[in-house]
PDB file of N, CA and C in Angstrom:
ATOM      1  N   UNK A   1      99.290  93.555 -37.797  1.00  0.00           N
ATOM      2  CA  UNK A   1     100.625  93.641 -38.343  1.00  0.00           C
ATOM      3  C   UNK A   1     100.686  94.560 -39.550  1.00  0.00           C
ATOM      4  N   UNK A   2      99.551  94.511 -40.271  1.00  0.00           N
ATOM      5  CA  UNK A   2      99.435  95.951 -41.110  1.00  0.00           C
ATOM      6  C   UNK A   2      99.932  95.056 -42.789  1.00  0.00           C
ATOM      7  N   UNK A   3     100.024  93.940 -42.447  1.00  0.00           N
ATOM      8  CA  UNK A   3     100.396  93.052 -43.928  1.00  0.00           C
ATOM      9  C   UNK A   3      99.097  92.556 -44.932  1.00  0.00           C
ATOM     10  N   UNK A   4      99.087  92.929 -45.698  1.00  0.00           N
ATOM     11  CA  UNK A   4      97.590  92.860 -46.959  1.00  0.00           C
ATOM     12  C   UNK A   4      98.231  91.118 -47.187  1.00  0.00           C
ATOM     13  N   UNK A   5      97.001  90.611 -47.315  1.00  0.00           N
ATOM     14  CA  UNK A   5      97.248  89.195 -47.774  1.00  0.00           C
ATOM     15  C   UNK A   5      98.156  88.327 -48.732  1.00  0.00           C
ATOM     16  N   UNK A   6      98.402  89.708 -49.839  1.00  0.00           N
ATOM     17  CA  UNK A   6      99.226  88.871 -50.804  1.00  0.00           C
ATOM     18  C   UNK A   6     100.565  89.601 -50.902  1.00  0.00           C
ATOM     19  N   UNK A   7     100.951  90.075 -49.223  1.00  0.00           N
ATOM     20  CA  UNK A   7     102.366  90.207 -49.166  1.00  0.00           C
ATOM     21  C   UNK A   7     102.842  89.205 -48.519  1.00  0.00           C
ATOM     22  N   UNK A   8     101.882  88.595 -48.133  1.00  0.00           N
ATOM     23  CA  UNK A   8     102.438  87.726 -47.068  1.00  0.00           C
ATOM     24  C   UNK A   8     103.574  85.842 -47.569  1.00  0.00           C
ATOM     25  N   UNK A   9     104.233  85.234 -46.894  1.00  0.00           N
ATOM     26  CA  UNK A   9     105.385  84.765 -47.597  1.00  0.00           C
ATOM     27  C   UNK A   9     104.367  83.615 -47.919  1.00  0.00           C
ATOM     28  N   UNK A  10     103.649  82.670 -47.195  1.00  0.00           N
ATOM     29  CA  UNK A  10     102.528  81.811 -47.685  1.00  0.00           C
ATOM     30  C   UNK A  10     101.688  82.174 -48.750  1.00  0.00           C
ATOM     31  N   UNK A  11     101.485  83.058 -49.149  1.00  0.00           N
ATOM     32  CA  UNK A  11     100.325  83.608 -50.194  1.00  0.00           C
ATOM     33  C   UNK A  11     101.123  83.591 -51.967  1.00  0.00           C
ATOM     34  N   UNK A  12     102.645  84.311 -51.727  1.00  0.00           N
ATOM     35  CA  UNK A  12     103.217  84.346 -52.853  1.00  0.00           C
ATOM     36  C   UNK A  12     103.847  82.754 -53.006  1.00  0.00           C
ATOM     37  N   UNK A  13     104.277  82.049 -52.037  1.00  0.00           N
ATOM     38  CA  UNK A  13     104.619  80.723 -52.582  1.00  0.00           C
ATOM     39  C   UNK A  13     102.937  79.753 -53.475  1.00  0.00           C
ATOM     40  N   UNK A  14     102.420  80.019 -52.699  1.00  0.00           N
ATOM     41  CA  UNK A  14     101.105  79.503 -53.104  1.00  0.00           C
ATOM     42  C   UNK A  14     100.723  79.994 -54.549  1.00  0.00           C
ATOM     43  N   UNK A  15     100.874  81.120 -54.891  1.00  0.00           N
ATOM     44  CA  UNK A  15     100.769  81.941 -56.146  1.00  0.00           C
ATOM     45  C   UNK A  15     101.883  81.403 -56.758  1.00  0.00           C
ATOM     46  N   UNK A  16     103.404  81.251 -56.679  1.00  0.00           N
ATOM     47  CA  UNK A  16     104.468  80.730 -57.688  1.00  0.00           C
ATOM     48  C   UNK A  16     103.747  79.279 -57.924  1.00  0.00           C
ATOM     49  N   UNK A  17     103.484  78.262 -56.899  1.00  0.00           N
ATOM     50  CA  UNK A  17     103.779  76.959 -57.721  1.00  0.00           C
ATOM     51  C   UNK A  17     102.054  76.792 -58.310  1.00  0.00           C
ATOM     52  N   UNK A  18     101.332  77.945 -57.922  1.00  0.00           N
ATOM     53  CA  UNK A  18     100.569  77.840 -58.715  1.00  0.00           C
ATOM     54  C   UNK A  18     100.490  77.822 -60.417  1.00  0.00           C
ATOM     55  N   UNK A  19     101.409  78.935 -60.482  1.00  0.00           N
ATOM     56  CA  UNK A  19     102.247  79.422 -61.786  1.00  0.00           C
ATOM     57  C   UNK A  19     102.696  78.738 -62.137  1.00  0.00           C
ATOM     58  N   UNK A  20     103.512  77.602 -61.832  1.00  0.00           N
ATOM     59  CA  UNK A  20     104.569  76.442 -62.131  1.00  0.00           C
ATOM     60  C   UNK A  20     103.532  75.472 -62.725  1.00  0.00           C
ATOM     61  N   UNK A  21     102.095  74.950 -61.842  1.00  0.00           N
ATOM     62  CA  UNK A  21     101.334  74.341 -62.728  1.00  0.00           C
ATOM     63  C   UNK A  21     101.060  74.232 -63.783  1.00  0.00           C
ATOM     64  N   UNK A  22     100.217  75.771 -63.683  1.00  0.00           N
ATOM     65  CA  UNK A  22     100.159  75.981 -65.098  1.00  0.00           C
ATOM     66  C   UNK A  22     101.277  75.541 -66.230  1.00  0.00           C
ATOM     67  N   UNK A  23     101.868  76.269 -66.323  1.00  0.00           N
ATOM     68  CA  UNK A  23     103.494  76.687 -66.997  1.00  0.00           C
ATOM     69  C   UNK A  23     103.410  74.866 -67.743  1.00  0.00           C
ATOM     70  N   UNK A  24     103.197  73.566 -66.951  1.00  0.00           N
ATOM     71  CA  UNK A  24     103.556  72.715 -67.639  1.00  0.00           C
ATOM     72  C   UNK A  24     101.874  72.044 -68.396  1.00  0.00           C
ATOM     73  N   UNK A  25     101.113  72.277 -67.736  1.00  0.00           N
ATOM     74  CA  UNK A  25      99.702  72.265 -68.589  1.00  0.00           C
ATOM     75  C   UNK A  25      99.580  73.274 -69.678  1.00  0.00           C
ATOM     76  N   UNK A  26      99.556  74.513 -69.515  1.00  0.00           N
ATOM     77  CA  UNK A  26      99.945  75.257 -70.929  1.00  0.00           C
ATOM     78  C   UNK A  26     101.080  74.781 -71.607  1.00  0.00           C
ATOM     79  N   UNK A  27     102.021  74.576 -71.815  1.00  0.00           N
ATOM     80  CA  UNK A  27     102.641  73.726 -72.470  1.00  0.00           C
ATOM     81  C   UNK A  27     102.523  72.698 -73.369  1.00  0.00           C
ATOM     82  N   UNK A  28     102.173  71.267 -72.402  1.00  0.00           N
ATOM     83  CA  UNK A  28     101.670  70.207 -72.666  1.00  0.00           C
ATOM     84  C   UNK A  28     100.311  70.717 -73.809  1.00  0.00           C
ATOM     85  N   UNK A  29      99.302  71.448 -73.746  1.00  0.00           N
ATOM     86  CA  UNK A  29      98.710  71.780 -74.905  1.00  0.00           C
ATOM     87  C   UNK A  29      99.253  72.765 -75.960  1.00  0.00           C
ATOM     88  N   UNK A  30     100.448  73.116 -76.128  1.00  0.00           N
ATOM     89  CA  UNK A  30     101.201  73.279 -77.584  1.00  0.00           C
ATOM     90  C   UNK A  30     101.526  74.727 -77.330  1.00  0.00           C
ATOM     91  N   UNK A  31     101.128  75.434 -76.074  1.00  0.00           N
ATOM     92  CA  UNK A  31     101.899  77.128 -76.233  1.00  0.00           C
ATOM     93  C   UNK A  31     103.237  77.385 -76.352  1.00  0.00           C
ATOM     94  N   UNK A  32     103.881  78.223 -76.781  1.00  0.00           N
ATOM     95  CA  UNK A  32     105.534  78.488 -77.217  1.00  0.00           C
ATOM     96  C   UNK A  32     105.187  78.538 -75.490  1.00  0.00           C
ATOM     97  N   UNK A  33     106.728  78.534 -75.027  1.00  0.00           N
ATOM     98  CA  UNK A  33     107.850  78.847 -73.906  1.00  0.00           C
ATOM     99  C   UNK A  33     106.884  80.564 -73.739  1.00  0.00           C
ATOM    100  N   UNK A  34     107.409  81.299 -74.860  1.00  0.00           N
ATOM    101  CA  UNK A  34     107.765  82.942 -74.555  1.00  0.00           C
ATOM    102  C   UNK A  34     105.927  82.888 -74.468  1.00  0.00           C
ATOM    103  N   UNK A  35     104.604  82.291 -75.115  1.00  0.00           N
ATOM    104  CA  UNK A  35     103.546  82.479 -74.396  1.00  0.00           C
ATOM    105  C   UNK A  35     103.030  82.244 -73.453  1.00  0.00           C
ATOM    106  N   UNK A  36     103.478  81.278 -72.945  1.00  0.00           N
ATOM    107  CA  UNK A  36     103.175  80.722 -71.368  1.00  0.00           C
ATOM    108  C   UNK A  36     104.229  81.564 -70.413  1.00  0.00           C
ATOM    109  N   UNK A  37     104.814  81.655 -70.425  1.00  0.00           N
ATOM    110  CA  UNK A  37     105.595  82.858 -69.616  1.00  0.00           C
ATOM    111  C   UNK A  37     104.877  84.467 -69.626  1.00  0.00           C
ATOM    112  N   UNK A  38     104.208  84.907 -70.697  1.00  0.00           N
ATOM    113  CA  UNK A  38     103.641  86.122 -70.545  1.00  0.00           C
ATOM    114  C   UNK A  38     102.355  85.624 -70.736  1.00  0.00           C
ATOM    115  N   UNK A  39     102.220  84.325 -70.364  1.00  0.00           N
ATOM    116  CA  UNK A  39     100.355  84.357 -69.550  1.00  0.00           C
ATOM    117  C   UNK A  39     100.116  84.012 -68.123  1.00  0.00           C
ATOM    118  N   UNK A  40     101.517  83.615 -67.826  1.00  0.00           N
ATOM    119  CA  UNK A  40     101.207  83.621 -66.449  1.00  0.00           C
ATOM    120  C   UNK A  40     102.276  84.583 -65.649  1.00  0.00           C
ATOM    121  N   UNK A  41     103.289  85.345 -66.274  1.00  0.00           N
ATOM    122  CA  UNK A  41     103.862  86.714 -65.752  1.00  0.00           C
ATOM    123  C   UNK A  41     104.739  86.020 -64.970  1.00  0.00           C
ATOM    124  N   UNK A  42     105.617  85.377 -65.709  1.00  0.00           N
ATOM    125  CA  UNK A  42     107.019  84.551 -65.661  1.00  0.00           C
ATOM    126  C   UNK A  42     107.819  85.017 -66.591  1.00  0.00           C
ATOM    127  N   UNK A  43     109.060  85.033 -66.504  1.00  0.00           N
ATOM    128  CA  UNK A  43     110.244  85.147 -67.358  1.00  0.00           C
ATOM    129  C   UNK A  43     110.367  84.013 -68.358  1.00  0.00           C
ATOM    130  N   UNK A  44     110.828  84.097 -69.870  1.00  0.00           N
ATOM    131  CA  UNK A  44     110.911  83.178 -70.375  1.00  0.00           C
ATOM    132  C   UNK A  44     111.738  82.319 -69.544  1.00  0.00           C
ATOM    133  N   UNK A  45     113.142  82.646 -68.752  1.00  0.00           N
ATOM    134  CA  UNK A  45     113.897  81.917 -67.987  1.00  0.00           C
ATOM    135  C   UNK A  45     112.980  80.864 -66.937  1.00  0.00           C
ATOM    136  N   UNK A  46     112.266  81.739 -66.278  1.00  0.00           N
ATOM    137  CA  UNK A  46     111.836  80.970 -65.063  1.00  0.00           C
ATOM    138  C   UNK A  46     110.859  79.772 -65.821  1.00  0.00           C
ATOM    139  N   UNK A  47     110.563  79.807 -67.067  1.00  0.00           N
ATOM    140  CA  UNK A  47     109.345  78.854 -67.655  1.00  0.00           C
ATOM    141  C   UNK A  47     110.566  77.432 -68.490  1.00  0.00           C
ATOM    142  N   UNK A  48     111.329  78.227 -68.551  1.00  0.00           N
ATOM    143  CA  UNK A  48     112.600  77.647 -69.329  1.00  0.00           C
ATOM    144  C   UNK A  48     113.375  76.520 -68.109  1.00  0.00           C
ATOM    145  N   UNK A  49     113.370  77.184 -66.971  1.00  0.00           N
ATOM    146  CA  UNK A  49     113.777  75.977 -65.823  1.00  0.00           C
ATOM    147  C   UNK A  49     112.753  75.618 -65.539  1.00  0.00           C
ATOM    148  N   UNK A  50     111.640  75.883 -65.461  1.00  0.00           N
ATOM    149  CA  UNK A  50     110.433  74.916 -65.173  1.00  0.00           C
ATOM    150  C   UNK A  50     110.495  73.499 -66.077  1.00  0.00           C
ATOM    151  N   UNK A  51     110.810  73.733 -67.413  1.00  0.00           N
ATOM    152  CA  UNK A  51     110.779  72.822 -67.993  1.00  0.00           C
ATOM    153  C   UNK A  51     111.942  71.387 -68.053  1.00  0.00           C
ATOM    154  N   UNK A  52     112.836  72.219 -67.501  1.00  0.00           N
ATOM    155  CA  UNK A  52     113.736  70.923 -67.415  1.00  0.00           C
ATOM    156  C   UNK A  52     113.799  70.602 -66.453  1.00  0.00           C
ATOM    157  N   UNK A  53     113.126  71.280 -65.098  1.00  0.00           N
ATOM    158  CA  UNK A  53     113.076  70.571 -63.825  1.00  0.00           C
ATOM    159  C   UNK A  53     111.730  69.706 -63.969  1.00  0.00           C
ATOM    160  N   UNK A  54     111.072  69.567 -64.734  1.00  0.00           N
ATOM    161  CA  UNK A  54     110.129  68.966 -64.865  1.00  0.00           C
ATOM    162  C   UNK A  54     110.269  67.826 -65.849  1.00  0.00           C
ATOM    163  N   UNK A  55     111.066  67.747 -67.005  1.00  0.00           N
ATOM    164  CA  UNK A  55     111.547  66.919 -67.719  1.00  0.00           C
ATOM    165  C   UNK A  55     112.547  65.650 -66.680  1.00  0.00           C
ATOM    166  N   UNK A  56     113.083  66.361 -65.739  1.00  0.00           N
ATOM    167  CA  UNK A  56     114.499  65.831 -65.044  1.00  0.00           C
ATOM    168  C   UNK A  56     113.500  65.040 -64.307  1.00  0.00           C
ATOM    169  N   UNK A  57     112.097  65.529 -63.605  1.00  0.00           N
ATOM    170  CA  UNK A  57     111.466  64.551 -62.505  1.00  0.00           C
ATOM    171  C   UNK A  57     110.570  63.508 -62.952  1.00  0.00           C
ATOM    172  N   UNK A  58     110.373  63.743 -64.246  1.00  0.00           N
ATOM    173  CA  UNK A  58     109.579  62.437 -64.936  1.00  0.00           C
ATOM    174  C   UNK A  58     110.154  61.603 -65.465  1.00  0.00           C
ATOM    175  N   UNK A  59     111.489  62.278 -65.919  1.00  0.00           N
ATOM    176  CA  UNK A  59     112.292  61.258 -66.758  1.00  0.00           C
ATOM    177  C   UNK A  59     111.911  61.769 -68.414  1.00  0.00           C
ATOM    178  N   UNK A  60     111.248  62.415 -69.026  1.00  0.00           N
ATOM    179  CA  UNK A  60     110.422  62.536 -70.121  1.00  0.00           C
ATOM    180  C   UNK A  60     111.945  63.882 -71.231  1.00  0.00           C
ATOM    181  N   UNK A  61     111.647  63.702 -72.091  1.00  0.00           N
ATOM    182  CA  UNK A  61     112.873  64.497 -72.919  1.00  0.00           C
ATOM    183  C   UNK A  61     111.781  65.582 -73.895  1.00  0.00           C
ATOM    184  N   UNK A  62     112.585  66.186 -74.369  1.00  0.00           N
ATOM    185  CA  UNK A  62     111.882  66.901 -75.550  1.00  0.00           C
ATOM    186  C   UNK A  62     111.453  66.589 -76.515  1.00  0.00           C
ATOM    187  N   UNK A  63     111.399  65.195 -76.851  1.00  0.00           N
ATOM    188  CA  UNK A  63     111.237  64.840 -78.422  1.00  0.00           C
ATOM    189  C   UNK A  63     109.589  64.103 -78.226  1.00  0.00           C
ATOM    190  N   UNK A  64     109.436  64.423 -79.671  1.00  0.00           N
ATOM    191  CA  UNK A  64     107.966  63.776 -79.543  1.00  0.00           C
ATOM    192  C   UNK A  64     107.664  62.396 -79.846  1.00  0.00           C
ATOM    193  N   UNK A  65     106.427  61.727 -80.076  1.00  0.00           N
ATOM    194  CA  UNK A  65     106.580  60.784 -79.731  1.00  0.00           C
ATOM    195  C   UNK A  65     105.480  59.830 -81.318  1.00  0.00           C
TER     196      UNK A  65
END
């Protein structure tokens, strides 16, 4: 088919929520938003909805504790 491995549509989903992992483990150990987004080559936006879709599925808020 002439498709290199990491064009393929399985390879880049596998690579995003890989990214998404991260995104809340870097976090959770104290990186700003805007550094975890340019360490894993995300938009501050896309790290910015990571976080409240991730806040929304635990139930967990921003405040500390």
């Amino acid at each position: 088919m002439g498709l290199n491995i990491e064009e393929t549509r399985i390879y880049q989903d596998l690579e995003r929520q890989t990214k998404l992992k991260a995104v809340v483990c870097l976090l959770s150990m104290g990186y700003s938003i805007s550094e975890v987004a340019s360490s894993v080559d995300l938009s501050v936006e896309e790290v910015t909805k990571e976080v409240v879709n991730y806040q929304t599925h635990t139930g967990q808020d921003d405040r500390t504790e």
